[in-house]
PDB file of N, CA and C in Angstrom:
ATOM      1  N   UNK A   1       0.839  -1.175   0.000  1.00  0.00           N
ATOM      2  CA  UNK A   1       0.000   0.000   0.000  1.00  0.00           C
ATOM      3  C   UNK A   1       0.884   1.237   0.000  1.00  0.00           C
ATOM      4  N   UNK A   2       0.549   2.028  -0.594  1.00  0.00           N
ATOM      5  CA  UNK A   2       1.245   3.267  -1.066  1.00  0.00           C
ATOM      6  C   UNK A   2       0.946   4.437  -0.278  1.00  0.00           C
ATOM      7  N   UNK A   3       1.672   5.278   0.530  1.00  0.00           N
ATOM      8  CA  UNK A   3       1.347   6.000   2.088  1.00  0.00           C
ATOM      9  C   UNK A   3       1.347   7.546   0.836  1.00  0.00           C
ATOM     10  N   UNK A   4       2.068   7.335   0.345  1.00  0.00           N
ATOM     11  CA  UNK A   4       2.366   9.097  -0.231  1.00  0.00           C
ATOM     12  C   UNK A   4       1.571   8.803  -1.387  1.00  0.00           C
ATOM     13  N   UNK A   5       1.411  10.024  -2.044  1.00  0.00           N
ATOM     14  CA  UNK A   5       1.498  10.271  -3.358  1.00  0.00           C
ATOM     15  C   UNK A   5       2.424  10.507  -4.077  1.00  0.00           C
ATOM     16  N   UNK A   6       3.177  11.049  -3.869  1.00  0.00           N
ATOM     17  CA  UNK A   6       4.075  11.175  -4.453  1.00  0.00           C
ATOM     18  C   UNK A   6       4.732   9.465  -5.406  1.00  0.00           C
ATOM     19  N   UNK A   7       5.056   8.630  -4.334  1.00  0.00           N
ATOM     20  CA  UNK A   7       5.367   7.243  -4.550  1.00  0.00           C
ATOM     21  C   UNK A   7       4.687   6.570  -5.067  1.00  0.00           C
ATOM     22  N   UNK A   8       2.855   6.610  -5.520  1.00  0.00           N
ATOM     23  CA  UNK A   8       2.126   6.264  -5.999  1.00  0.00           C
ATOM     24  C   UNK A   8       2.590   5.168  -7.035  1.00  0.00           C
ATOM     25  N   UNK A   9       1.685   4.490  -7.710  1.00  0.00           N
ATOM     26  CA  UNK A   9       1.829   4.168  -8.858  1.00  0.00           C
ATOM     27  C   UNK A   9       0.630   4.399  -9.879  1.00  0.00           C
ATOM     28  N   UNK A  10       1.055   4.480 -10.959  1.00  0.00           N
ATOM     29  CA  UNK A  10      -0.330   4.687 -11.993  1.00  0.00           C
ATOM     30  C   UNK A  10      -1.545   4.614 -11.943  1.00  0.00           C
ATOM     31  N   UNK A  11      -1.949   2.784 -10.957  1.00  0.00           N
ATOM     32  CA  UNK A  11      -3.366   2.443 -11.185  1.00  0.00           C
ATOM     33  C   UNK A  11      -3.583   3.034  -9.522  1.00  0.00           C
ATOM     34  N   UNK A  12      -2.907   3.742  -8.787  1.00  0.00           N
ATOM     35  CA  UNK A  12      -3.480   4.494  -7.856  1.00  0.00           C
ATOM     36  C   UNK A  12      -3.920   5.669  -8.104  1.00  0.00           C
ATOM     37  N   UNK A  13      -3.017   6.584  -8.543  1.00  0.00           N
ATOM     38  CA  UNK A  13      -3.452   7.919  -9.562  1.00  0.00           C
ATOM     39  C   UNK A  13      -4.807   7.447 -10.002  1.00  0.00           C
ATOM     40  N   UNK A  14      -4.904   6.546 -10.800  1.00  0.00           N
ATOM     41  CA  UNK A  14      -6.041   6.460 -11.699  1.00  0.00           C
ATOM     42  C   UNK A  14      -7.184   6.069 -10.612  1.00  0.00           C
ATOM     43  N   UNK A  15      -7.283   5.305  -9.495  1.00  0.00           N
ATOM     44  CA  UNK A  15      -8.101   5.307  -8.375  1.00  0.00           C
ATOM     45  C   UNK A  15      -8.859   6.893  -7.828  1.00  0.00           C
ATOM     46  N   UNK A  16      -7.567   7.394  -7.879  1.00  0.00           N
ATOM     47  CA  UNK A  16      -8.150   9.158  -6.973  1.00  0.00           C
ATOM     48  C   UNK A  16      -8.824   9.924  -7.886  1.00  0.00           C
ATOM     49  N   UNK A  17      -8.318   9.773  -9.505  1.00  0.00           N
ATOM     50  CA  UNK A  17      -9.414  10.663 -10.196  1.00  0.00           C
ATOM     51  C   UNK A  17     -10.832   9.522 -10.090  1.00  0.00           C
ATOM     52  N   UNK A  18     -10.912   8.830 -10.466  1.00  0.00           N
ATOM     53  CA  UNK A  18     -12.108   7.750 -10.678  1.00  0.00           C
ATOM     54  C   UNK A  18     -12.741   8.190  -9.466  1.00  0.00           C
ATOM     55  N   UNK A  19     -12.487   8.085  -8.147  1.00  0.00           N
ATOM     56  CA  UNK A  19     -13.551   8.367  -6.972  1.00  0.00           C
ATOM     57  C   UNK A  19     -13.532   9.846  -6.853  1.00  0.00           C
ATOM     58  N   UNK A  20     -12.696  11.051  -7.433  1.00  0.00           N
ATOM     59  CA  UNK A  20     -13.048  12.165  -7.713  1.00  0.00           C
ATOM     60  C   UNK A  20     -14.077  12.792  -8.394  1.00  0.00           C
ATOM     61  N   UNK A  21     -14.144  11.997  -9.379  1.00  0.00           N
ATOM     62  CA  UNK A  21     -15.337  12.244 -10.622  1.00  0.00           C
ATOM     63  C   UNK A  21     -16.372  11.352 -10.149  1.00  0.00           C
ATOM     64  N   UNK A  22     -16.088  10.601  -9.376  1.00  0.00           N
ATOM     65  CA  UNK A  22     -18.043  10.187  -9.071  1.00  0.00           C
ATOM     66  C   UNK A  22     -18.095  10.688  -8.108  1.00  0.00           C
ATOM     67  N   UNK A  23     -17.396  11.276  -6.993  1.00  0.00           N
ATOM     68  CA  UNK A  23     -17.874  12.691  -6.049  1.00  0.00           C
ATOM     69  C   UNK A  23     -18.329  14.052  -6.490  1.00  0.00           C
ATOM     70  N   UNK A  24     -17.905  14.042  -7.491  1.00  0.00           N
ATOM     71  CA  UNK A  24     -18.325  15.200  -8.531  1.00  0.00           C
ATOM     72  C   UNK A  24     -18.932  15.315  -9.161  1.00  0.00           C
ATOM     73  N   UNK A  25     -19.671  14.047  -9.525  1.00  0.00           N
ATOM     74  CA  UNK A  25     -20.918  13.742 -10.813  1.00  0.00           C
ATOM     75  C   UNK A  25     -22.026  13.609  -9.676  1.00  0.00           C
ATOM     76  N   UNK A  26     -21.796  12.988  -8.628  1.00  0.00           N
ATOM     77  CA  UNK A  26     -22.887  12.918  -7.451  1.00  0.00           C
ATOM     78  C   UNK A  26     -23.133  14.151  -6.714  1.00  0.00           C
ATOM     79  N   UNK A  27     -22.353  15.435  -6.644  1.00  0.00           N
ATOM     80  CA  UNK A  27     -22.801  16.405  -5.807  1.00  0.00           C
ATOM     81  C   UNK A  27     -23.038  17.412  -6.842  1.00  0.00           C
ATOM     82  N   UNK A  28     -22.882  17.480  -8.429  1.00  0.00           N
ATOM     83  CA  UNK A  28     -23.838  17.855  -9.059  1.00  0.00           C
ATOM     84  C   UNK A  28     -25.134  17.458  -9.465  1.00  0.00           C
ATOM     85  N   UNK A  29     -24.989  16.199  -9.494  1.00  0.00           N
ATOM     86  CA  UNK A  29     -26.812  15.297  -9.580  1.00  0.00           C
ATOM     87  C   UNK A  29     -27.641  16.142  -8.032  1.00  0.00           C
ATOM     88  N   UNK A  30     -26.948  15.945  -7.204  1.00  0.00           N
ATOM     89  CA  UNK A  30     -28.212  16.635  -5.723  1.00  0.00           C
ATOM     90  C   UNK A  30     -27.783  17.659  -5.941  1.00  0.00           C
ATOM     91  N   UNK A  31     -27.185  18.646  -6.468  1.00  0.00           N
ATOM     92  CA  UNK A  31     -27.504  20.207  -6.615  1.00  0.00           C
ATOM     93  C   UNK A  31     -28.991  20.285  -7.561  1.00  0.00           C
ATOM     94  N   UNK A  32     -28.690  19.335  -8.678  1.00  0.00           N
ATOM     95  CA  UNK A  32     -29.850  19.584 -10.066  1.00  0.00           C
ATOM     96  C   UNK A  32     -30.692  19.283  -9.687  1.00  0.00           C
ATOM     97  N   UNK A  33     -31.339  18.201  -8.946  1.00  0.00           N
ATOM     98  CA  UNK A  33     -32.431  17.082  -8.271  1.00  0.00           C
ATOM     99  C   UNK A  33     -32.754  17.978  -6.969  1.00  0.00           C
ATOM    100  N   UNK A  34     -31.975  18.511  -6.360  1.00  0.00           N
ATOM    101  CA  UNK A  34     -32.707  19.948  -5.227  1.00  0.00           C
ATOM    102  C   UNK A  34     -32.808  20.939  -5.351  1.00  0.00           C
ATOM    103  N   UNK A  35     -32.966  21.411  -6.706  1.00  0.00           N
ATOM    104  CA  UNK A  35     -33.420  22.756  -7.131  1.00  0.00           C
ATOM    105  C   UNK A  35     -35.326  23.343  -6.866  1.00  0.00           C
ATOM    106  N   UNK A  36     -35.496  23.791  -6.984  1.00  0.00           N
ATOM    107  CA  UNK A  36     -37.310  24.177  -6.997  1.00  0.00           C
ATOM    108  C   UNK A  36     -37.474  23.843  -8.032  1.00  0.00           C
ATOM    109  N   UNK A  37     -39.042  23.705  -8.226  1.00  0.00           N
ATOM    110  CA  UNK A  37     -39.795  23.533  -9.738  1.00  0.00           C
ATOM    111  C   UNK A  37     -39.755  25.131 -10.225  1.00  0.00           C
ATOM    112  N   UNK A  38     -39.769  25.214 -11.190  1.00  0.00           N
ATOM    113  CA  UNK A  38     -39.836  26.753 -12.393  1.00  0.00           C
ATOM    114  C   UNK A  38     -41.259  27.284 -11.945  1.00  0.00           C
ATOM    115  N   UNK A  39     -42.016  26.099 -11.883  1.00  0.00           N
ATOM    116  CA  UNK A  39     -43.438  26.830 -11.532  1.00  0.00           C
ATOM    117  C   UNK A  39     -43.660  27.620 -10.220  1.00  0.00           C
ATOM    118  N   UNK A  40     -42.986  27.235  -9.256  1.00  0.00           N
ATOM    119  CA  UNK A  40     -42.986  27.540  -7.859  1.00  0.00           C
ATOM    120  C   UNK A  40     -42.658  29.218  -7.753  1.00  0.00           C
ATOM    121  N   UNK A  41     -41.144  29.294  -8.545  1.00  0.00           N
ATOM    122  CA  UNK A  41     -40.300  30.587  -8.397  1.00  0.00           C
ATOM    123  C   UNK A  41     -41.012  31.205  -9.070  1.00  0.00           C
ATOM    124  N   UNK A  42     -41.323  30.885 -10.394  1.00  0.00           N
ATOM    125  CA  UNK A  42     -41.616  31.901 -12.003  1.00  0.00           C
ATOM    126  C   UNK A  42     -42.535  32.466 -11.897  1.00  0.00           C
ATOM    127  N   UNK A  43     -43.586  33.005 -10.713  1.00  0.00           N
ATOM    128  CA  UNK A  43     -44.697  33.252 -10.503  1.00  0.00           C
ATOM    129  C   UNK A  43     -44.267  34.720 -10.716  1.00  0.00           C
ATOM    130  N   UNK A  44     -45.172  35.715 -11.472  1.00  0.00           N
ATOM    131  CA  UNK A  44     -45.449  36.820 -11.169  1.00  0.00           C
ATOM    132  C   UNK A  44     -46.250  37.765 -10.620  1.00  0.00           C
ATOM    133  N   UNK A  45     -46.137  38.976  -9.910  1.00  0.00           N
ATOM    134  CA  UNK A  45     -47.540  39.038  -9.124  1.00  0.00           C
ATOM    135  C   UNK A  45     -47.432  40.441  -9.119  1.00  0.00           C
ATOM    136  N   UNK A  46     -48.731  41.025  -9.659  1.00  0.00           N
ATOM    137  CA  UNK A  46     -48.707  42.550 -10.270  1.00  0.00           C
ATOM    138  C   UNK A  46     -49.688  43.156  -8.871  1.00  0.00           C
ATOM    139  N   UNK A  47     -48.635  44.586  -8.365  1.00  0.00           N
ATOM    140  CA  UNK A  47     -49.470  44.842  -7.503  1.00  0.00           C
ATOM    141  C   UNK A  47     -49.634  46.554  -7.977  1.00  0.00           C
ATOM    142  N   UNK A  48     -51.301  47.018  -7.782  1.00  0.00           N
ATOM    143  CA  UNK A  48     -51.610  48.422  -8.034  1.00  0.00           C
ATOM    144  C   UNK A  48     -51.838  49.174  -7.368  1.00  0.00           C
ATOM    145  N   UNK A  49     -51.320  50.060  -7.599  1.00  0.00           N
ATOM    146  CA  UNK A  49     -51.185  51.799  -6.747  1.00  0.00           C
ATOM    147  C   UNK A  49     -52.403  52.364  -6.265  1.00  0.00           C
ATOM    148  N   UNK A  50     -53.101  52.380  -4.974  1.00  0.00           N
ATOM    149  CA  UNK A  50     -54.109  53.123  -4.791  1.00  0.00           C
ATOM    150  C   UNK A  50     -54.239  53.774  -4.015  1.00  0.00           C
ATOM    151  N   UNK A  51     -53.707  54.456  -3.521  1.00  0.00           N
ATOM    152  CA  UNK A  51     -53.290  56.124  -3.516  1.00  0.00           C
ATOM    153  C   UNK A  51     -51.924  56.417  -3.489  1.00  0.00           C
ATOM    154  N   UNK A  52     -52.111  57.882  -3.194  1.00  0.00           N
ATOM    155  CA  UNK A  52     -50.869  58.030  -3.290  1.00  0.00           C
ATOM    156  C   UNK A  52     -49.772  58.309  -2.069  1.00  0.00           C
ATOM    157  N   UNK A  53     -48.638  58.825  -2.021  1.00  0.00           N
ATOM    158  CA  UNK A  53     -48.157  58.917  -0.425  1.00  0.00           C
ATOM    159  C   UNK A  53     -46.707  59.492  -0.364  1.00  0.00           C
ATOM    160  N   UNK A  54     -46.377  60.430   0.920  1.00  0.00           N
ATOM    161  CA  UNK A  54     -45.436  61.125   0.343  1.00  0.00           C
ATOM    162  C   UNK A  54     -44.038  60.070   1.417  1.00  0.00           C
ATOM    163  N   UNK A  55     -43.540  59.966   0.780  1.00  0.00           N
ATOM    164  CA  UNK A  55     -42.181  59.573   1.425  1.00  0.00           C
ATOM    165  C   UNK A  55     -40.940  60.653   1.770  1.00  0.00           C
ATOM    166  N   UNK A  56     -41.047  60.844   3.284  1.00  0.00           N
ATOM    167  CA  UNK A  56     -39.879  62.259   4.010  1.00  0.00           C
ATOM    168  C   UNK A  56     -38.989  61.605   4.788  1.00  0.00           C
ATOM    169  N   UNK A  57     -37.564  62.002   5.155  1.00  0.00           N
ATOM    170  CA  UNK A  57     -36.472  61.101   5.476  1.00  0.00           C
ATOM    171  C   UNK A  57     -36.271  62.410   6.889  1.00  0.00           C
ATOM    172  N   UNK A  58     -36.293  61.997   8.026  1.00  0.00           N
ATOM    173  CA  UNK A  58     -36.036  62.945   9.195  1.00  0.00           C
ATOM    174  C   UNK A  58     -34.077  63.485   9.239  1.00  0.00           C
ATOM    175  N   UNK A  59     -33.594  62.322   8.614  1.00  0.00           N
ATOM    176  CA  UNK A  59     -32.270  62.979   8.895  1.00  0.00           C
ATOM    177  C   UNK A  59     -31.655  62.582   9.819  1.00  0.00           C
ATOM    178  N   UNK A  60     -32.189  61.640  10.595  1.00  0.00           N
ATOM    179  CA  UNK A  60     -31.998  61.335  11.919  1.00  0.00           C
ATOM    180  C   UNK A  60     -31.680  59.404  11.478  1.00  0.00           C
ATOM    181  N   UNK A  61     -30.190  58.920  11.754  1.00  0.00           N
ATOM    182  CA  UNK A  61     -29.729  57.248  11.311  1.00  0.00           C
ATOM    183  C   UNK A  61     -30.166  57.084  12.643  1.00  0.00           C
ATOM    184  N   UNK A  62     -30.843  55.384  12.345  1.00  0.00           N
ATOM    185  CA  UNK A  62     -31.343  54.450  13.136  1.00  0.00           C
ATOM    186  C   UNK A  62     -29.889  53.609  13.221  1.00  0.00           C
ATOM    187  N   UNK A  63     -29.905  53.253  15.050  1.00  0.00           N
ATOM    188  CA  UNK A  63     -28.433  52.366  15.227  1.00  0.00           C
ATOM    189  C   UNK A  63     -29.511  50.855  15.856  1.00  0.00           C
ATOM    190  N   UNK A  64     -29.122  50.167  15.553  1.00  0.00           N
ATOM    191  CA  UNK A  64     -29.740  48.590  16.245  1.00  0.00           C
ATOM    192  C   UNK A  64     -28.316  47.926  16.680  1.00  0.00           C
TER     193      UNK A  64
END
């Protein structure tokens, strides 16, 4: 068994990409597969003005 990398041999190299790329093909599949449906987000929602109203700023910053 091979402790370094460095000392490796070929069909070990070729081990670390192989379980690299199916860690990588699998945590893009559950990014794509846990996204929302289009229908959920894509909603639009029209809202109308009924009256009107004046917006005044005192000048005075709020600290929290």
């Amino acid at each position: 068994m091979n402790h370094s990398l460095h000392s490796a041999d070929r069909a070990t190299h070729l081990k670390i990409v192989v379980v690299a790329l199916i860690a990588g093909i699998s945590v893009a599949a559950l990014g794509i597969t846990a996204r929302t449906t289009a229908s959920d987000s894509q909603t639009a929602h029209v809202i109308k003005a009924t009256k009107q109203i004046a917006v005044t700023d005192s000048g005075q910053s709020t600290v929290r």
